[in-house]
Protein backbone atom coordinates (compact mmCIF):
# COMPACT_ATOMS: atom_id res chain seq x y z
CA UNK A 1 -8.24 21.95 69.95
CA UNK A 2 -7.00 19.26 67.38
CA UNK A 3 -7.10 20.22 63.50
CA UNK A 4 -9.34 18.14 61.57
CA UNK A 5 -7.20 15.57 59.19
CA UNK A 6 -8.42 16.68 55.39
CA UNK A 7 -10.57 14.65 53.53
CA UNK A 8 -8.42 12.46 51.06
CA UNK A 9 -10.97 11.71 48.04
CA UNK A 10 -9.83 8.93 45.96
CA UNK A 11 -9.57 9.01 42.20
CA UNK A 12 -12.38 9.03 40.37
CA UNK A 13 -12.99 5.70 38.24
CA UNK A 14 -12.37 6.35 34.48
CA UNK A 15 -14.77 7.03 32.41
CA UNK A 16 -14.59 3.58 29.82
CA UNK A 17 -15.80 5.06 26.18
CA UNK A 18 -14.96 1.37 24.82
CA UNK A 19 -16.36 -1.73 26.69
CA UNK A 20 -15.81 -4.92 25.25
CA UNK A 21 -17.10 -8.54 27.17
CA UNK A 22 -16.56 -12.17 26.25
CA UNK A 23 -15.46 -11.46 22.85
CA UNK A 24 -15.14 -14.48 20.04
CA UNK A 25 -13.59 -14.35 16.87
CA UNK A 26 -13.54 -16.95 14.42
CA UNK A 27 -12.47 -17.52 10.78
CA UNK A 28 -13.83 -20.95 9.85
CA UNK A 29 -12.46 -23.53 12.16
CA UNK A 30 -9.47 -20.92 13.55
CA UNK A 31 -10.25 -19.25 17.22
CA UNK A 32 -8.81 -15.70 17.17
CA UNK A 33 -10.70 -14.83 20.47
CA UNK A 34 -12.09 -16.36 22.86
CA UNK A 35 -13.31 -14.33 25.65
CA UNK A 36 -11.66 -11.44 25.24
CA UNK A 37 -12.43 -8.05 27.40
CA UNK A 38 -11.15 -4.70 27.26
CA UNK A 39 -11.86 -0.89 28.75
CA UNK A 40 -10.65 2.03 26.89
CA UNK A 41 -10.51 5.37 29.06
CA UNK A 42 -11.54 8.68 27.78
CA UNK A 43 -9.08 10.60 27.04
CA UNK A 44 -5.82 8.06 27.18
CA UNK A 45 -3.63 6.31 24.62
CA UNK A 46 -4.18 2.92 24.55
CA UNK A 47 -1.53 0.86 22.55
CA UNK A 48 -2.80 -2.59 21.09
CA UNK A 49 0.04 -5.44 20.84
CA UNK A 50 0.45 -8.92 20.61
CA UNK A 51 2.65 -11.46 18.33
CA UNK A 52 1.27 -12.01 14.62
CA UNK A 53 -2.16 -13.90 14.38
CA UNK A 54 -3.17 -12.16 18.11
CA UNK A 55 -6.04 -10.39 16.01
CA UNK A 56 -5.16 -6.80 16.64
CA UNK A 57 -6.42 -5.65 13.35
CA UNK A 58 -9.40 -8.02 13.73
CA UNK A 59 -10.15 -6.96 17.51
CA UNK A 60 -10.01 -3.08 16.01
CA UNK A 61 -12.77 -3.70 13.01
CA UNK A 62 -15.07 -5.75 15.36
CA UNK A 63 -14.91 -2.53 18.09
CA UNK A 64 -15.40 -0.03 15.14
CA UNK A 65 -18.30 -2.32 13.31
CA UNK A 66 -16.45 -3.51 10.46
CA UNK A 67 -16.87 -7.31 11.05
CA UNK A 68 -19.33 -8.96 13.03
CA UNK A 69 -17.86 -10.88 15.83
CA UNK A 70 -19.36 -14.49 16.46
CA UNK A 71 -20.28 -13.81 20.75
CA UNK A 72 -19.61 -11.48 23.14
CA UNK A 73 -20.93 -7.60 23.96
CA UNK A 74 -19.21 -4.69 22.40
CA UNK A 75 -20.33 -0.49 23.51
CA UNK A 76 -18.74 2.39 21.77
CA UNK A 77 -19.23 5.78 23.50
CA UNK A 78 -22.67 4.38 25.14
CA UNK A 79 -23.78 2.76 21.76
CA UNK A 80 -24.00 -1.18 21.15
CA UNK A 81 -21.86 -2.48 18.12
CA UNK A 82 -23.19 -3.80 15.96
CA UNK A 83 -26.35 -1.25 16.44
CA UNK A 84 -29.81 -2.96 17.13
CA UNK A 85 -33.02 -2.19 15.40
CA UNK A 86 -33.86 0.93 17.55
CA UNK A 87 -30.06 1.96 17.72
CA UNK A 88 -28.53 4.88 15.46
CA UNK A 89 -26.52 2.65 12.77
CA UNK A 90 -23.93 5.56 12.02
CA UNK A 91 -23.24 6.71 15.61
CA UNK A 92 -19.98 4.80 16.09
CA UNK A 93 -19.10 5.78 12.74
CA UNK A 94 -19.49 9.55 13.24
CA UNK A 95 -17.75 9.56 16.46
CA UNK A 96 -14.62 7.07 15.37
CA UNK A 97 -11.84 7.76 13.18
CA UNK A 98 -9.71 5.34 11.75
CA UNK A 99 -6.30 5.04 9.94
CA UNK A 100 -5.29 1.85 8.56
CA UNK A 101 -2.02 0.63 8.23
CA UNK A 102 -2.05 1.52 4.26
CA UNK A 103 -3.75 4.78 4.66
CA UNK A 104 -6.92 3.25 2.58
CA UNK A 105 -6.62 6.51 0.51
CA UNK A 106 -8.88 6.83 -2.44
CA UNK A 107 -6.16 6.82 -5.25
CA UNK A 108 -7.79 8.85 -7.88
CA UNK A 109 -9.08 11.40 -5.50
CA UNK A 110 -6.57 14.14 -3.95
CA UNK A 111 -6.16 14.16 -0.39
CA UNK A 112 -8.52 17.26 0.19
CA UNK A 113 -10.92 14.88 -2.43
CA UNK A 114 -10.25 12.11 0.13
CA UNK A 115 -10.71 14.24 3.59
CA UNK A 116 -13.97 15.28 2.09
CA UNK A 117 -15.48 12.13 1.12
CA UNK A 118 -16.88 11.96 5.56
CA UNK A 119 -17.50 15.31 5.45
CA UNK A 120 -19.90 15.04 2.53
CA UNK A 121 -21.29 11.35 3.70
CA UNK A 122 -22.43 12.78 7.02
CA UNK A 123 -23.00 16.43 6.43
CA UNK A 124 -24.46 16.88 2.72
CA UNK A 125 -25.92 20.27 3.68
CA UNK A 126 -22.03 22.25 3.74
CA UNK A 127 -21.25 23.98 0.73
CA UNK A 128 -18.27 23.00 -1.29
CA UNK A 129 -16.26 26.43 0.11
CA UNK A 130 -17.52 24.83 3.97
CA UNK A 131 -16.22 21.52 2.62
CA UNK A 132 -12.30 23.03 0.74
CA UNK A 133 -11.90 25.01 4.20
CA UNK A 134 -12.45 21.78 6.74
CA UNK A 135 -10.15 19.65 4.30
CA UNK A 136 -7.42 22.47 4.16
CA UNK A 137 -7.94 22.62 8.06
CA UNK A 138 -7.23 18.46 9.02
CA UNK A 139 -4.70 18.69 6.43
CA UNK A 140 -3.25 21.20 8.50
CA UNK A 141 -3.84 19.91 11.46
CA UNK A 142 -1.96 16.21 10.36
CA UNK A 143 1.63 18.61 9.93
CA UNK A 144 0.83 18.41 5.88
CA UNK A 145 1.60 21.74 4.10
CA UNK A 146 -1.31 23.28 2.15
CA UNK A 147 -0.41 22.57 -1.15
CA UNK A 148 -1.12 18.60 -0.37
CA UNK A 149 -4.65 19.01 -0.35
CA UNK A 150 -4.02 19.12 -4.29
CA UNK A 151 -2.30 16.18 -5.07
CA UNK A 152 -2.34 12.51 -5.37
CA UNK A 153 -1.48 9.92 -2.99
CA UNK A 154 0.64 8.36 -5.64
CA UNK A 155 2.49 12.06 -5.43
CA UNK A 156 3.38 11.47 -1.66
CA UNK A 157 5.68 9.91 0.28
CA UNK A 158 4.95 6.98 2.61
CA UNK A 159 4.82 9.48 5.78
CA UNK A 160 2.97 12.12 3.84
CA UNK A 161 0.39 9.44 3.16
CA UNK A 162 0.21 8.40 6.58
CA UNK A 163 -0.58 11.84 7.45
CA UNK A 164 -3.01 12.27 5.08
CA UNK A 165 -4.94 9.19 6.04
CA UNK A 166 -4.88 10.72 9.55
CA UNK A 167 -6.06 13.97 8.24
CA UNK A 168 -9.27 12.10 6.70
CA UNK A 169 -10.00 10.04 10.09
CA UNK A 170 -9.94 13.31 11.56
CA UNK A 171 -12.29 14.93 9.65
CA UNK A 172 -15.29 14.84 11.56
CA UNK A 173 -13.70 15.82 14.92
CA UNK A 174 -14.10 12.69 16.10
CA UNK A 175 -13.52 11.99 19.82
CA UNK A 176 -12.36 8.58 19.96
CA UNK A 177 -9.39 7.74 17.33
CA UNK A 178 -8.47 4.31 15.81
CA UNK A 179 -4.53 4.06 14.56
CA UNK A 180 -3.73 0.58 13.03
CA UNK A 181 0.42 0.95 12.63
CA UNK A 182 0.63 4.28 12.09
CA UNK A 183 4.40 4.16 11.81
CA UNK A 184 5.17 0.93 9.93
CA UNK A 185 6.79 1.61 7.02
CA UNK A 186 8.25 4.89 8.40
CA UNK A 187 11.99 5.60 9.04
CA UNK A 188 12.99 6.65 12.84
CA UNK A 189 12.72 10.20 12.07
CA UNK A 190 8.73 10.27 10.28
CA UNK A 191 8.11 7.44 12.76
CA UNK A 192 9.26 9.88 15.90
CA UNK A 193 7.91 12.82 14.20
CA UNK A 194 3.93 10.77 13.86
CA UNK A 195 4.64 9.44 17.56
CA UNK A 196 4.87 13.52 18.65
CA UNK A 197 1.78 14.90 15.83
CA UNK A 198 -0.16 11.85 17.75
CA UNK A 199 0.50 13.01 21.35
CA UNK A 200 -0.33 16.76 20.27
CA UNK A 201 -3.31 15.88 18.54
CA UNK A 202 -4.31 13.86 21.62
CA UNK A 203 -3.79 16.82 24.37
CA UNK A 204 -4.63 19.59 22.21
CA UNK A 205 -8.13 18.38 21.18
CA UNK A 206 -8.97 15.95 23.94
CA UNK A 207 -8.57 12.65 21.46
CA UNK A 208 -8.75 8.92 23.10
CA UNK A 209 -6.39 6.91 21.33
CA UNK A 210 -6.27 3.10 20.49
CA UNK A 211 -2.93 2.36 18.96
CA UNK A 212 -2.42 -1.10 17.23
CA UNK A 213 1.40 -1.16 16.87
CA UNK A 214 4.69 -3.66 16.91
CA UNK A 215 6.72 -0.09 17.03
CA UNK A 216 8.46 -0.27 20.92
CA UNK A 217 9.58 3.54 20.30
CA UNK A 218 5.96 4.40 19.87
CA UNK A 219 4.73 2.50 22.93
CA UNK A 220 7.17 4.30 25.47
CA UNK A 221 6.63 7.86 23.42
CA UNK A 222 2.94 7.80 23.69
CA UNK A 223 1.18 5.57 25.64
CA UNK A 224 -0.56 5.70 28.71
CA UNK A 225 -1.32 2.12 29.00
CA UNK A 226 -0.67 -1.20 27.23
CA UNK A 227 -3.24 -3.93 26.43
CA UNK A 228 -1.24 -7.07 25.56
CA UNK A 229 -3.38 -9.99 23.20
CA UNK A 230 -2.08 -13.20 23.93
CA UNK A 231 -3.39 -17.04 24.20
CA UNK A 232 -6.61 -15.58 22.53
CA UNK A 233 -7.28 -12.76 24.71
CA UNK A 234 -6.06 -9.94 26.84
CA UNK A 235 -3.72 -11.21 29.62
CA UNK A 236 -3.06 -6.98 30.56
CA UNK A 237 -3.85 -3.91 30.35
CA UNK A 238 -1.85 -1.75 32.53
CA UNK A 239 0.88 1.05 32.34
CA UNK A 240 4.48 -0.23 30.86
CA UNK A 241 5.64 -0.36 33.93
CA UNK A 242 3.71 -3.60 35.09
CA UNK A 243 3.36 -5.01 31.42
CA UNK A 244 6.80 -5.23 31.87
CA UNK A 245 7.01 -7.62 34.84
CA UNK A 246 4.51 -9.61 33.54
CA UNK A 247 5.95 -13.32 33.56
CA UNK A 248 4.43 -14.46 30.52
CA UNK A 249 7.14 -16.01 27.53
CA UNK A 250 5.88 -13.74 24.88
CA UNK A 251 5.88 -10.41 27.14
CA UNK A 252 9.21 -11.36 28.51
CA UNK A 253 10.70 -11.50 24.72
CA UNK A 254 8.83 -8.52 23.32
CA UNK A 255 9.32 -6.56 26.35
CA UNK A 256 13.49 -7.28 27.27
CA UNK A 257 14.96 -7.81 24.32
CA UNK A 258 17.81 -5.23 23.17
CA UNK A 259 14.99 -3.69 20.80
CA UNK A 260 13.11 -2.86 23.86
CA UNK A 261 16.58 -2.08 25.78
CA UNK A 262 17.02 0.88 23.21
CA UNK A 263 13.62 2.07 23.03
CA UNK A 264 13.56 2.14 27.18
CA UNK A 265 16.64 4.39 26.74
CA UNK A 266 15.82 6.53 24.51
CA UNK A 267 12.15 7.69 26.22
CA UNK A 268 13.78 7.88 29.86
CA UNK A 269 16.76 10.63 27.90
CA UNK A 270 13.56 12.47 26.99
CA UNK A 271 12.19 12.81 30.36
């Protein structure tokens, strides 16, 4: 009697929580896309790069509903962006959070002030010990000690800031995160330091990630795969390991230069 072989299933497809088809992008007479498509995965990190005037910002605010692309098809966690007539209009924005590249912190509000400002937008019915509790909580939860959720953000530093801004986009437990350069500005210790808060966040509450970034450390530290904008759309999206051997000029400089030689390094000593 011969034993049956077992029954290899193949990986299931990914589940794609960001769809976006044919998209165009124009300022005036300038073409920033021109048929551009991209999947995001649940539960990966995406990183976002391309050389300046690829659109990475403006490819981020057209997926989250903050500009209105000129053609093309964009879905957000099953929802069309922007909504139609019959659609929710603040679905995407209850279920996205975002943290520009300056933080986009209120300055005359405190950070707990600032964490609250989604909290009470979307959920007017909490009370305002509901609303101090939450705030302490993502403040928390972005590696900022308690006493930040009283000050400033003209009292913080540039990383402190950054977390702060990452404490607001997180404040309504949103399952699909936006991060436009979280780490420029940052010296290689906060930038390492917001590369591992980033992956923690990620696996401990089940976060997808789309990371907009020029930062090579942050690409090898965190990423799962790499969508690279280029000649008006994306030419890849695929782990580093075959961005890499992509024979395309701009790839090929971003990708092998000693920059990239030392971040390679330094994420193979940590494995």
């Amino acid at each position: 009697m011969t034993g049956a072989h077992p029954t290899i299933q193949p990986d299931p497809a990914p589940e794609v929580v960001v769809r976006v088809s044919g998209l165009v992008n124009r300022f005036g007479s300038q073409l920033v896309h021109d048929g551009l498509d991209l999947e995001v995965h649940r539960g990966e990190i995406l990183g976002i790069v391309g050389g300046s005037g690829s659109g990475k910002s403006v490819l981020m605010r057209s997926i989250v509903g903050l500009r209105r692309p000129s053609a093309g098809s964009i879905q957000v966690l099953g929802a069309q962006v922007p909504p139609g007539p019959q659609d929710d209009p603040h679905h995407v924005q209850r279920n996205t959070g975002i943290l520009f590249q300056d933080g986009a912190l209120f300055s005359s509000l405190t950070v707990g002030e600032n964490v609250q400002v989604p909290l009470k937008e979307h959920h007017p019915e909490l009370s305002e010990r509901w609303l101090y509790e939450l705030a302490l909580l993502k403040v928390k939860l972005a590696g900022l000690p308690a006493d930040a959720l009283h000050k400033l953000p003209a009292e913080l530093s540039g990383g402190m800031r950054k977390r702060a801004g990452l404490a607001r986009a997180l404040a309504l437990d949103p399952p699909l995160l936006f991060l436009d350069e979280p780490t420029a500005g940052l010296d290689p210790i906060g930038a390492a330091g917001f590369d591992q808060l980033v992956l923690t966040l990620q696996q401990a509450l089940g976060l997808t990630v789309v990371v907009i970034t020029h930062d090579l450390d942050t690409l090898y530290a965190v990423c799962n795969r790499v969508a690279v904008l280029a000649d008006r759309k994306v030419i890849a999206c695929a782990p580093l390991a075959q961005i890499e051997q992509l024979d395309h000029p701009w790839v090929q400089d971003y990708f092998h230069g000693p920059r990239a030689r030392a971040a390679q390094q330094a994420a193979q000593k940590k494995d």
